[in-house]
Protein backbone atom coordinates (compact mmCIF):
# COMPACT_ATOMS: atom_id res chain seq x y z
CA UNK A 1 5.61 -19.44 -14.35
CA UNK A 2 6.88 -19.46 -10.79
CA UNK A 3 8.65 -22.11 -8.37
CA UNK A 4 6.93 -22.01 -4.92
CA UNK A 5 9.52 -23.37 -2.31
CA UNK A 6 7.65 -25.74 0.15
CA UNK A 7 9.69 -24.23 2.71
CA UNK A 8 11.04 -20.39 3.35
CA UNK A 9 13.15 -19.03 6.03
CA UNK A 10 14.23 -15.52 7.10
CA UNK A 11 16.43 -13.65 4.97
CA UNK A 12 19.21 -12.48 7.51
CA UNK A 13 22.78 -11.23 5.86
CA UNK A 14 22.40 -12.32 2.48
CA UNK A 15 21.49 -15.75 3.44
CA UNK A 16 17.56 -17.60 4.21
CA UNK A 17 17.91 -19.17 7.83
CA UNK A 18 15.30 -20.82 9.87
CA UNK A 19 13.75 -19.27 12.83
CA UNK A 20 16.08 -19.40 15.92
CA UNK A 21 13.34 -21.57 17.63
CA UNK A 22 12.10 -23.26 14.33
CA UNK A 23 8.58 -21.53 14.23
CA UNK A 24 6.69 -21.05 11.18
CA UNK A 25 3.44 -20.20 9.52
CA UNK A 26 1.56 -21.35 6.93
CA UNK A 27 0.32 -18.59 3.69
CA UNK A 28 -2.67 -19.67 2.10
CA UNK A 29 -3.91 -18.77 -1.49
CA UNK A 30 -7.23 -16.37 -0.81
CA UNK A 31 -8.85 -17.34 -3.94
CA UNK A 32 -9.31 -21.32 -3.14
CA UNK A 33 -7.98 -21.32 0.57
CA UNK A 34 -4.84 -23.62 -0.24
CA UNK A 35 -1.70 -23.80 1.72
CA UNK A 36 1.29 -21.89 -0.61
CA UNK A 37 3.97 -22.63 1.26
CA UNK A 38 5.33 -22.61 5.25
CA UNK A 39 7.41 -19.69 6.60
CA UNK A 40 9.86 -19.05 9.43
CA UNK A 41 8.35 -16.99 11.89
CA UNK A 42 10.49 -14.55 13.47
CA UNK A 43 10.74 -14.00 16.84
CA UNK A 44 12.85 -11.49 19.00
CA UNK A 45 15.95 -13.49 18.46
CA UNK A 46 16.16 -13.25 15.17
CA UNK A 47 15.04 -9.67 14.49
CA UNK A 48 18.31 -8.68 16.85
CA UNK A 49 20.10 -11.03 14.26
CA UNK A 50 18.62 -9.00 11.34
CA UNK A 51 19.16 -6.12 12.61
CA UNK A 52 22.98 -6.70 14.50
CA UNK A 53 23.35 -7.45 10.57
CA UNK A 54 22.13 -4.27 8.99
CA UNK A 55 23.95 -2.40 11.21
CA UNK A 56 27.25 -4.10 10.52
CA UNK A 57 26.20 -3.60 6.60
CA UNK A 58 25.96 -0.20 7.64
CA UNK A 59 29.00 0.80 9.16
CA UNK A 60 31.02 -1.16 7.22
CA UNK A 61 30.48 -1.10 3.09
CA UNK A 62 26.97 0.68 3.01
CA UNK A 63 27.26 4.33 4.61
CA UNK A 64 31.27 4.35 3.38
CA UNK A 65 30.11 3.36 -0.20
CA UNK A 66 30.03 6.44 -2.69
CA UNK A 67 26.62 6.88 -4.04
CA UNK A 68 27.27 6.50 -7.81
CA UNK A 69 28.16 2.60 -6.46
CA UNK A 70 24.74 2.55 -4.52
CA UNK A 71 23.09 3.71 -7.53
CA UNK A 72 24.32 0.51 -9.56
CA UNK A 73 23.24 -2.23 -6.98
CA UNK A 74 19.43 -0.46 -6.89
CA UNK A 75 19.53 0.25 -10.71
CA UNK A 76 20.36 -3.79 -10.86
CA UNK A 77 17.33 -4.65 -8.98
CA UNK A 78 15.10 -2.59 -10.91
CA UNK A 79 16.06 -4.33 -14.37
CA UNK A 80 15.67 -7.74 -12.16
CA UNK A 81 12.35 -7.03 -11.19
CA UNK A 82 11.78 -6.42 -15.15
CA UNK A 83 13.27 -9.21 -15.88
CA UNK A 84 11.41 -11.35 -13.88
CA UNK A 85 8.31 -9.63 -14.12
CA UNK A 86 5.99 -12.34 -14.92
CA UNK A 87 7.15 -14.29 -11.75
CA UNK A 88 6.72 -11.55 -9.67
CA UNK A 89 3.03 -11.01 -11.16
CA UNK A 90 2.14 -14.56 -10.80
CA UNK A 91 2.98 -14.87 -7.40
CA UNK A 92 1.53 -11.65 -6.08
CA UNK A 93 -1.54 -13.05 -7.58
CA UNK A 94 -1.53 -16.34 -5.61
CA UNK A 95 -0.44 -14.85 -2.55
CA UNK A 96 -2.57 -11.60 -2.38
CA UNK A 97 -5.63 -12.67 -4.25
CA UNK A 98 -5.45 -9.06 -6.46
CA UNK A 99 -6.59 -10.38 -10.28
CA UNK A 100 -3.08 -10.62 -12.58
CA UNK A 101 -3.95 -7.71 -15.29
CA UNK A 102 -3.30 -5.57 -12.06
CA UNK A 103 -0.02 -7.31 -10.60
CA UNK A 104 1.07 -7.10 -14.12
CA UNK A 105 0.70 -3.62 -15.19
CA UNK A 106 0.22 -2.04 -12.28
CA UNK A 107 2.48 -3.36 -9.66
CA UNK A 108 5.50 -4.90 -10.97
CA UNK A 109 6.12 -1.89 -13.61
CA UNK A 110 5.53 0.62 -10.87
CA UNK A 111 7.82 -1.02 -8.06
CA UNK A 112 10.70 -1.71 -10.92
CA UNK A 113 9.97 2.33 -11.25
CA UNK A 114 10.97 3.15 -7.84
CA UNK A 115 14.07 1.59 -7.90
CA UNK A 116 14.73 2.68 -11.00
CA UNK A 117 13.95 6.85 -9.58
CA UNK A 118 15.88 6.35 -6.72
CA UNK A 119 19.44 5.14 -8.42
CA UNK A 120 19.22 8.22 -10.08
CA UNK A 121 19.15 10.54 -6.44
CA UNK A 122 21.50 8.23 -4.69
CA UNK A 123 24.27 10.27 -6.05
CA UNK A 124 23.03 13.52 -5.95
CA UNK A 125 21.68 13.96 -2.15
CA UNK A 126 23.62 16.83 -1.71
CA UNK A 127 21.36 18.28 -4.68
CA UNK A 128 18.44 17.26 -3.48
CA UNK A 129 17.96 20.64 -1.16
CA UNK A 130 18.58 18.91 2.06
CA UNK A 131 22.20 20.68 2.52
CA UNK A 132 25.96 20.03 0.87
CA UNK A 133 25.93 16.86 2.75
CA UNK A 134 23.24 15.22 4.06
CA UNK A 135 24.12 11.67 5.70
CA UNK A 136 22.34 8.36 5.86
CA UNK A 137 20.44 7.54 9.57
CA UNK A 138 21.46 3.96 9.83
CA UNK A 139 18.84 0.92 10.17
CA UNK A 140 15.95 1.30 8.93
CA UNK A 141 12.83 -0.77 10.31
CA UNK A 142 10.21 -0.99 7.53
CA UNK A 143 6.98 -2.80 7.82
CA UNK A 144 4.74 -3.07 5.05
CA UNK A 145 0.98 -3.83 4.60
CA UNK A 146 -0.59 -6.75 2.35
CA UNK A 147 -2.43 -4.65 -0.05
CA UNK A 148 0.65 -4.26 -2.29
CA UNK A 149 3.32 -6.78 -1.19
CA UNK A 150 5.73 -6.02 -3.29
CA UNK A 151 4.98 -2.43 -4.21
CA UNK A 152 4.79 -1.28 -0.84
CA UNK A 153 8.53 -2.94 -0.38
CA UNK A 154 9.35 -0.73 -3.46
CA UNK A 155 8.43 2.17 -1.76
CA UNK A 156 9.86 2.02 1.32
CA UNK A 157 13.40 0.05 0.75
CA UNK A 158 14.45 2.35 -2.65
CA UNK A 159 14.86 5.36 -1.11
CA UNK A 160 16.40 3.93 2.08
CA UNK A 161 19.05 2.35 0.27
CA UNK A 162 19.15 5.37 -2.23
CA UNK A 163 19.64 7.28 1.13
CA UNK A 164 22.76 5.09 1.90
CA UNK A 165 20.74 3.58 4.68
CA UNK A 166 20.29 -0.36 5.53
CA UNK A 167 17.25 -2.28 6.41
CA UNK A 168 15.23 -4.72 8.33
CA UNK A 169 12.08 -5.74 6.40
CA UNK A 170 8.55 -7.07 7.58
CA UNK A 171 5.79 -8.04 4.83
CA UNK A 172 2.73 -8.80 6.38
CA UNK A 173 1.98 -12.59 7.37
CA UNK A 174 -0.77 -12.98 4.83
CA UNK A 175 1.73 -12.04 2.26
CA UNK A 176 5.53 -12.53 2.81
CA UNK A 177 5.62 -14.44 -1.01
CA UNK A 178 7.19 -11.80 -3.20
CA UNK A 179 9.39 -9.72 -0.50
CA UNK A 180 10.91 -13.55 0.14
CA UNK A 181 11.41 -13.55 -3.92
CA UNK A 182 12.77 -9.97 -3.55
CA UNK A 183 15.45 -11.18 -1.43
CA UNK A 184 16.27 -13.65 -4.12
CA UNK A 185 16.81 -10.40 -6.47
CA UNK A 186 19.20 -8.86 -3.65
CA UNK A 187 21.40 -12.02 -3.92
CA UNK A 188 21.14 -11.97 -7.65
CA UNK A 189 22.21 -8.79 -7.67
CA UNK A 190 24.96 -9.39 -5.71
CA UNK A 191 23.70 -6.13 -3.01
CA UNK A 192 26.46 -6.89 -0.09
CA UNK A 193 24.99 -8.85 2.90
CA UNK A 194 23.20 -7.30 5.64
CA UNK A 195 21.89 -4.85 3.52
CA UNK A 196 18.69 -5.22 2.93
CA UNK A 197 17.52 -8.26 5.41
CA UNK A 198 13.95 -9.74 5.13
CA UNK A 199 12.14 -11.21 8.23
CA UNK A 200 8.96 -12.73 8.53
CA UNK A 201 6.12 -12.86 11.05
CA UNK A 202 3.17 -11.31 12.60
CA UNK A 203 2.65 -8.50 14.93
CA UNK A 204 5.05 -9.49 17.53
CA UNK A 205 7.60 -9.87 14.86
CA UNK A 206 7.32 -5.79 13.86
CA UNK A 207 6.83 -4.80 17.21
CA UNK A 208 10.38 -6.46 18.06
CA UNK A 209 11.77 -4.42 14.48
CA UNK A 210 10.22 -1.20 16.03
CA UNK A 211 11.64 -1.34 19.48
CA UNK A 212 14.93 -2.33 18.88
CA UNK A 213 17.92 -0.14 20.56
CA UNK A 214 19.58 -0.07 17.15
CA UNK A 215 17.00 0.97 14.53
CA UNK A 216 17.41 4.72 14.08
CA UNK A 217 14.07 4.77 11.25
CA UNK A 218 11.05 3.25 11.57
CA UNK A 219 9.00 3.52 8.59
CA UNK A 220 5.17 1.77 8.82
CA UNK A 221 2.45 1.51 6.18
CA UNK A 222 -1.17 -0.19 7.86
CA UNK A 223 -4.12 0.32 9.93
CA UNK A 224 -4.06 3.78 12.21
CA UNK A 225 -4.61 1.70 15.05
CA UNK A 226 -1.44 -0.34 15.03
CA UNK A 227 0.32 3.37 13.71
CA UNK A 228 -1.10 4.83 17.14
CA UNK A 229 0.54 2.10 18.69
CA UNK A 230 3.61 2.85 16.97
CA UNK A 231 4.39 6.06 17.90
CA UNK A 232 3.66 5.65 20.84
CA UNK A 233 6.34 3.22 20.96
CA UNK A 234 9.15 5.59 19.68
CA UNK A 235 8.21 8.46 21.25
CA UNK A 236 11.32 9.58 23.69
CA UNK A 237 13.22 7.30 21.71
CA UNK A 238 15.09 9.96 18.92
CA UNK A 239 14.02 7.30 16.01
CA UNK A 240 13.19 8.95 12.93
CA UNK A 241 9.09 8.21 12.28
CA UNK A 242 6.58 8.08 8.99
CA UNK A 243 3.32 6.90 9.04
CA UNK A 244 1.28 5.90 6.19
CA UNK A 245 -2.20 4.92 7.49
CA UNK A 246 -6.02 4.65 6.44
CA UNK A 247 -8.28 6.62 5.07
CA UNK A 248 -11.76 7.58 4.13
CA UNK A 249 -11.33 9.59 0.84
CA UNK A 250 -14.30 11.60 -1.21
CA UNK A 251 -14.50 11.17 -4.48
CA UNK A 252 -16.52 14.20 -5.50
CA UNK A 253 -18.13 14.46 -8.83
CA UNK A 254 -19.78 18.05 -9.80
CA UNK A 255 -22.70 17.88 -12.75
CA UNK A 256 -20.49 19.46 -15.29
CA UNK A 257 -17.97 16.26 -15.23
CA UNK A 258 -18.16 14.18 -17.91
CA UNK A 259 -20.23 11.69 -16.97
CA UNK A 260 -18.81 8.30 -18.21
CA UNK A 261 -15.14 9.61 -17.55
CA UNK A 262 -15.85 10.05 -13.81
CA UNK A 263 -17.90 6.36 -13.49
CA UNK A 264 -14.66 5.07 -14.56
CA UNK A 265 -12.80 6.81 -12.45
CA UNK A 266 -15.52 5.31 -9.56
CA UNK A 267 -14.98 2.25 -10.63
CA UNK A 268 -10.96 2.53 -10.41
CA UNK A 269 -11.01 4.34 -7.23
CA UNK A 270 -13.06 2.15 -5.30
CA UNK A 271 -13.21 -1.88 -6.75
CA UNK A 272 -9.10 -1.39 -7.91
CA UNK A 273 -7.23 -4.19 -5.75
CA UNK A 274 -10.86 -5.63 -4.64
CA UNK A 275 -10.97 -1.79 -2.59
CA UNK A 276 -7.59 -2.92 -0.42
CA UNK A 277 -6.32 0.33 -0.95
CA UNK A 278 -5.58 3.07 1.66
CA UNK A 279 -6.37 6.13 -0.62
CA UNK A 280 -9.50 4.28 -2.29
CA UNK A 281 -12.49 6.45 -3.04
CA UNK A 282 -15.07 4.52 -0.68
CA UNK A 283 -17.27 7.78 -0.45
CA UNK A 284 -18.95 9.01 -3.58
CA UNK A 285 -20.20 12.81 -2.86
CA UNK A 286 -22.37 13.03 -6.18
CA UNK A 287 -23.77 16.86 -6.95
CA UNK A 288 -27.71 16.44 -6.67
CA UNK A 289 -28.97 16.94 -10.11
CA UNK A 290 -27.18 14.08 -11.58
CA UNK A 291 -26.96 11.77 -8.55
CA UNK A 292 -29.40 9.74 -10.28
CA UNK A 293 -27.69 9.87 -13.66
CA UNK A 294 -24.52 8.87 -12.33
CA UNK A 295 -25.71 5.99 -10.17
CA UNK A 296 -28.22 4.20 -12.55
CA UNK A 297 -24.19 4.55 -15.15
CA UNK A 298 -22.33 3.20 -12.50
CA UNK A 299 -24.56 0.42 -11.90
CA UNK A 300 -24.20 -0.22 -15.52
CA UNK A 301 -20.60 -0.36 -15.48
CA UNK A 302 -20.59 -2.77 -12.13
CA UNK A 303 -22.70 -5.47 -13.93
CA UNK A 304 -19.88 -5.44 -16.78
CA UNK A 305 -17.19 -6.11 -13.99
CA UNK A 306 -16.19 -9.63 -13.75
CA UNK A 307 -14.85 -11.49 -10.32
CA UNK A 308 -13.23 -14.81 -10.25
CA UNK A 309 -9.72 -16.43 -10.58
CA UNK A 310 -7.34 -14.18 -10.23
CA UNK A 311 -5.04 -15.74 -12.56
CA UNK A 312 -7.86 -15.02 -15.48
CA UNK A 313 -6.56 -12.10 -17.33
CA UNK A 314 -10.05 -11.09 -18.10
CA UNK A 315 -10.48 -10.73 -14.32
CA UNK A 316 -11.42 -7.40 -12.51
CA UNK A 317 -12.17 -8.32 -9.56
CA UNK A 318 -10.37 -10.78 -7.44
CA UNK A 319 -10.54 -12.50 -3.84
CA UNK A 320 -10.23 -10.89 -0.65
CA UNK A 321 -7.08 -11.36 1.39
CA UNK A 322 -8.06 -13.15 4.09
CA UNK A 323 -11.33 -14.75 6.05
CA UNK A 324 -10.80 -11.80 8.82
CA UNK A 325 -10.88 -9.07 6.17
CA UNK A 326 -13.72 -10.88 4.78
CA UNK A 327 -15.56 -11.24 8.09
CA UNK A 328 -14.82 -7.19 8.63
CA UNK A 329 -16.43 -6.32 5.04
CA UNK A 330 -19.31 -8.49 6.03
CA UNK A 331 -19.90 -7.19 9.45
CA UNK A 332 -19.64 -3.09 8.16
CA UNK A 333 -21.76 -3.72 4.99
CA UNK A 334 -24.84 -5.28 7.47
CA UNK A 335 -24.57 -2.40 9.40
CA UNK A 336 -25.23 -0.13 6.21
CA UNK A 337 -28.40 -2.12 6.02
CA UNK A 338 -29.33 -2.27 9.30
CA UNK A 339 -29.05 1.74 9.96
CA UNK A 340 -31.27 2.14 6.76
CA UNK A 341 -28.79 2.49 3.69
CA UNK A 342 -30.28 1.01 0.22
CA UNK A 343 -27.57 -2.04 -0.93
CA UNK A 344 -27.04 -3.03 -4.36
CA UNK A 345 -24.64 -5.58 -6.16
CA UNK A 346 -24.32 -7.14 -9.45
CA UNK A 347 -25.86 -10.70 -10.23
CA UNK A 348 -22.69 -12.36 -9.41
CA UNK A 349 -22.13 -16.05 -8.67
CA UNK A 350 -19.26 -16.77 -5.86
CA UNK A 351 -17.13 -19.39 -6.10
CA UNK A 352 -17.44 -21.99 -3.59
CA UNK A 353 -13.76 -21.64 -2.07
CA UNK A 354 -11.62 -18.78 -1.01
CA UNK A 355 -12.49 -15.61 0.58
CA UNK A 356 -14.88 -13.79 -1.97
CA UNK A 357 -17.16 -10.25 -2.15
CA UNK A 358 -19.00 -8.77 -4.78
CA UNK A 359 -18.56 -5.53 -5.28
CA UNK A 360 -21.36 -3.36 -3.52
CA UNK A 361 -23.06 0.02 -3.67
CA UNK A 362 -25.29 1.59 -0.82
CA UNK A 363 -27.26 4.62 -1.58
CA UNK A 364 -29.20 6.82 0.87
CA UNK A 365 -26.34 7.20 3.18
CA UNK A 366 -26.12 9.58 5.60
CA UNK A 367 -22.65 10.86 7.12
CA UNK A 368 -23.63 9.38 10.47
CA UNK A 369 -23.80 5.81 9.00
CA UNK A 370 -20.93 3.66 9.84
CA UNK A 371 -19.92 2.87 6.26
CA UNK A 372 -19.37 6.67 5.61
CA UNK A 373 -17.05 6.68 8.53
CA UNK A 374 -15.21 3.85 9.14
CA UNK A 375 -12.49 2.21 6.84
CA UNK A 376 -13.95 -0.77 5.11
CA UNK A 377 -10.88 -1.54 3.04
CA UNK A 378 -13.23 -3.89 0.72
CA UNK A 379 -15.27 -3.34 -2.75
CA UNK A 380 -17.46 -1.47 -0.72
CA UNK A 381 -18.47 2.16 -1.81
CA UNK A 382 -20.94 5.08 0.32
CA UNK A 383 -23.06 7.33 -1.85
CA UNK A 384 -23.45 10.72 -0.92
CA UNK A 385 -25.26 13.71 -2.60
CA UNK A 386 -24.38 17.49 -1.99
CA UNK A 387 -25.79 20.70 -3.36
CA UNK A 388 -23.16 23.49 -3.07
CA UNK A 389 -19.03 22.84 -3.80
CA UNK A 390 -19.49 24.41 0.15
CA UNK A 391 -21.21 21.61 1.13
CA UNK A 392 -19.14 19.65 -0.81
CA UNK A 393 -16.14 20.43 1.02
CA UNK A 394 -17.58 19.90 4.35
CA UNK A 395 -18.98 16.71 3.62
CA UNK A 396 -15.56 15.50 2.29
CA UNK A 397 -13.66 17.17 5.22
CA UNK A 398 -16.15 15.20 8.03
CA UNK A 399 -13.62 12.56 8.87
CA UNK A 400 -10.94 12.24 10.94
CA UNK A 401 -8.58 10.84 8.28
CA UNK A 402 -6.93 12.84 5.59
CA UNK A 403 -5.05 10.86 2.90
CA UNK A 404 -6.41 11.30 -0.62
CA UNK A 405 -9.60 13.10 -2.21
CA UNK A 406 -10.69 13.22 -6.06
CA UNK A 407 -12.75 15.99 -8.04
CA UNK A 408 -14.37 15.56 -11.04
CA UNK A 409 -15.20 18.88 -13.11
CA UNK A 410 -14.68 20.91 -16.14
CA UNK A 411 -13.61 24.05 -14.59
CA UNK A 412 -9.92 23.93 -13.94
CA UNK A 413 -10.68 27.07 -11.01
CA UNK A 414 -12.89 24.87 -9.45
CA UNK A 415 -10.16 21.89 -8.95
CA UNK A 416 -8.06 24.45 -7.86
CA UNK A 417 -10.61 26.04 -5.61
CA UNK A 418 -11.28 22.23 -4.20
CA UNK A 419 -7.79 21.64 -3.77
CA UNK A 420 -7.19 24.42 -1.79
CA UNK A 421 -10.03 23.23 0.93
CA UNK A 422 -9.97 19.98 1.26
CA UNK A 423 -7.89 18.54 4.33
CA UNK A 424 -6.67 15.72 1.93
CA UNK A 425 -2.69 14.55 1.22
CA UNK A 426 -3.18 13.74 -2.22
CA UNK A 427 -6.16 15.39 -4.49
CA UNK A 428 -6.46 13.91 -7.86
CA UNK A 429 -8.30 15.74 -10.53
CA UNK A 430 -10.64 13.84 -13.23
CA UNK A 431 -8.22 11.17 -12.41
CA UNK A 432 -7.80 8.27 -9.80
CA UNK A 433 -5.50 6.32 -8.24
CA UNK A 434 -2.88 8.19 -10.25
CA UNK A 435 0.86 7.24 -8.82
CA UNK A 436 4.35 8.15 -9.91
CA UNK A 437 7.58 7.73 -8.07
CA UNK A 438 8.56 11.42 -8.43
CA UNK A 439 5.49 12.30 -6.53
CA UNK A 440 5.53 12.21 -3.09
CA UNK A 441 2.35 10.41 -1.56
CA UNK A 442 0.97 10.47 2.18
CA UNK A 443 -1.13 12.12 4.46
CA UNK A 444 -2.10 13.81 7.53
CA UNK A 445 -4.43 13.70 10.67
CA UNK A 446 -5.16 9.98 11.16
CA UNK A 447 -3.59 9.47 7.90
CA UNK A 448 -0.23 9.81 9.46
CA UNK A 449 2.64 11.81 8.58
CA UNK A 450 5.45 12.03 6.40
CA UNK A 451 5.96 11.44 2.32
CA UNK A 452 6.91 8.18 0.45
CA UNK A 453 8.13 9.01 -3.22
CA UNK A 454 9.83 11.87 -5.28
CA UNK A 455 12.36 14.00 -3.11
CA UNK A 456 10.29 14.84 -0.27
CA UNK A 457 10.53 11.19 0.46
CA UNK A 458 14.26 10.88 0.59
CA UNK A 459 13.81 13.47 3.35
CA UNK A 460 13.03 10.38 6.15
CA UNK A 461 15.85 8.73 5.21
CA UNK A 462 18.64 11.58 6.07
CA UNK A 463 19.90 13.40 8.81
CA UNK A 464 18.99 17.08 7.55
């Protein structure tokens, strides 16, 4: 299915190299805490490499390169990543802990669709609204979260290179495993060296990517702590910033919805990717007279949902990514108890070894508990009832975050009426978790700023 190397190094101008001072890590499958494989860790040294690299890529075949030839080396990694699909979905699955039915048919198709969209604009920039001739920034610093490894690569290195930009990579240290296969992809594809360089580490290693002299673009997707700490970090600087951080989102269900529709959509928005998703619907703002109805379904549908191996195609729920993500889940979900919140999970039997949560519901929550206000990032979902689409709103609104929100009615001037009021980035209606590369994605607030996907998203890329 898929060759794990016992050793990996950094992925520096076309070429894996070890760590200038021989450091490395260890990545450990979540779901049975086994060591994968050891990785170089990068330290300043070798993110000046990386990036000295990039640069030279840049000013030398990259930038000068028309974009109709751009458009063939992305369009070759997209059929790649087809190709090798079932590698890709395998691995993701070891390394991240997500269940496979996921990596396969969500992940994999959807970052092959990125680079796919983004051949298409790398010739046709000066179409795309930003003026006749809108050039590439330069290097582009790009580190990625370990929710979606190889997605969130997707999103952030297509439309750089699209752009006619180069790049200096971080995956997270919990999850370097398919970004170090993606590099593979870039040789296989013959993309020219320097371009697209892939260095691993920790938060020392990123912090090195973001203040180098020489990046011009520093894209991040994580926590809004470390994105605070970010811009603060470029500010003065003249680098080019986007910010995809957490969020807090409402998923807001009005009694005319149709009922079993909208659990499903519950169910997708908040236990998709064990929760480990920055737009997940963690609160559930449930109209009053069928709060009841549309708990005692949803329960229902939880005790049908099956955790284990991720491997299992017949899994749906799979292991969290790490002990200190599991620790974090823990800690917030006994503080739902403790201030008074009713908890309620499946019968579900843990496996002994890995990093494991069953998915949870807590009722009677008010919006001054900590689990309606602070990220959980876990199976983990807030119920909240509301009376009036006014109070709606403001209940949905009552968080400093603003990233994605979801509204389930029958009354199309209702959605629109919704859509217009809540401070939200993304609002999906009688749908969830709904992504396509021509639609830009992102938020606002502590959200952060900027769009990944569809034009808007080229914008970051380009001097405009």
């Amino acid at each position: 299915m898929v060759r794990i190397a016992p050793r990996y190094g950094l992925f520096i101008d076309g070429e894996f190299k070890p760590a200038a001072d021989g450091r490395v890590f260890t990545t450990v499958n979540p779901a049975s805490e086994e060591s994968l494989s050891e990785v170089a860790l990068a330290g300043p040294a070798d993110v000046d490499r990386a990036v000295s690299s990039a640069r030279t890529a840049f000013e030398r075949v990259w930038s000068r390169m028309p974009g109709s030839e751009r458009a063939k080396y992305i369009y070759r990694i997209a059929r790649l990543l087809q190709e090798r699909a079932r590698e890709f979905a395998v691995l993701e699955s070891l390394d991240n802990g997500k269940p496979i039915r996921e990596s396969r048919d969500v992940d994999i198709p959807l970052a092959a669709a990125h680079f796919f969209y983004h051949a298409g604009w790398a010739d046709k920039l000066s179409y795309a609204g930003f003026g006749a001739a809108p050039r590439p920034l330069g290097v582009a610093g790009q580190v990625i979260p370990w929710n979606f490894p190889l997605l969130m690569a997707a999103w952030k290195l297509a439309p750089a290179l699209a752009a006619g930009n180069t790049c200096v990579l971080k995956p997270a240290e919990t999850t370097p495993l398919s970004a170090l296969l993606l590099a593979e992809v870039c040789q296989q594809a013959d993309l020219p060296p320097g371009v697209v360089n892939i260095v691993t580490g920790a938060g020392e290693t990123g912090a090195a990517i973001v203040a180098h002299p020489s990046v011009a673009k520093v894209a991040f997707t994580g926590s809004t702590e470390v994105g605070k700490q970010i811009r603060e970090a470029v500010a003065g600087t003249g680098k080019k910033l986007t910010l995809e951080l957490g969020g807090k989102a409402a998923n807001i269900v009005f009694d005319d919805a149709a009922a079993d529709q909208a659990v499903e959509g519950i169910v997708n928005g908040i236990f998709f990717n064990q929760g480990h998703v920055c737009c997940a619907g963690s609160r559930l703002l449930v109209q009053e007279s069928v709060a009841g109805q549309v708990v005692e379904r949803l329960k229902r549908r939880m005790a049908t949902l099956r955790l284990g191996d991720p491997l299992d195609k017949n899994t749906d729920v799979g292991a969290i990514n790490s002990r200190q993500q599991l620790d974090r889940i823990r800690e917030l979900s006994a503080s739902g108890e403790a201030e008074g919140a009713g908890r309620w999970s499946p019968p579900c039997d843990l496996p002994e070894r890995g990093f494991w949560f069953a998915p949870t519901v807590f009722t009677g929550v008010s919006q001054s508990h900590r689990i309606a206000r602070d990220e959980i990032f876990g199976p983990v979902l807030s119920v909240l009832t509301f009376r009036t689409p006014e109070e709606a709103v403001t209940k949905a609104n009552n968080t400093p975050y603003g990233l994605s929100a979801g509204v389930w009615t029958e009354k199309g001037s209702r959605i629109l009426w919704m859509a217009q009021r809540l401070r939200a980035g993304v609002v999906w209606a009688n749908t969830y978790n709904r992504f396509d590369p021509a639609s830009p994605f992102g938020g606002y607030r502590e959200s952060g700023f900027g769009r990944e996907g569809g034009r808007h998203g080229l914008e970051a890329y380009l001097h405009v």
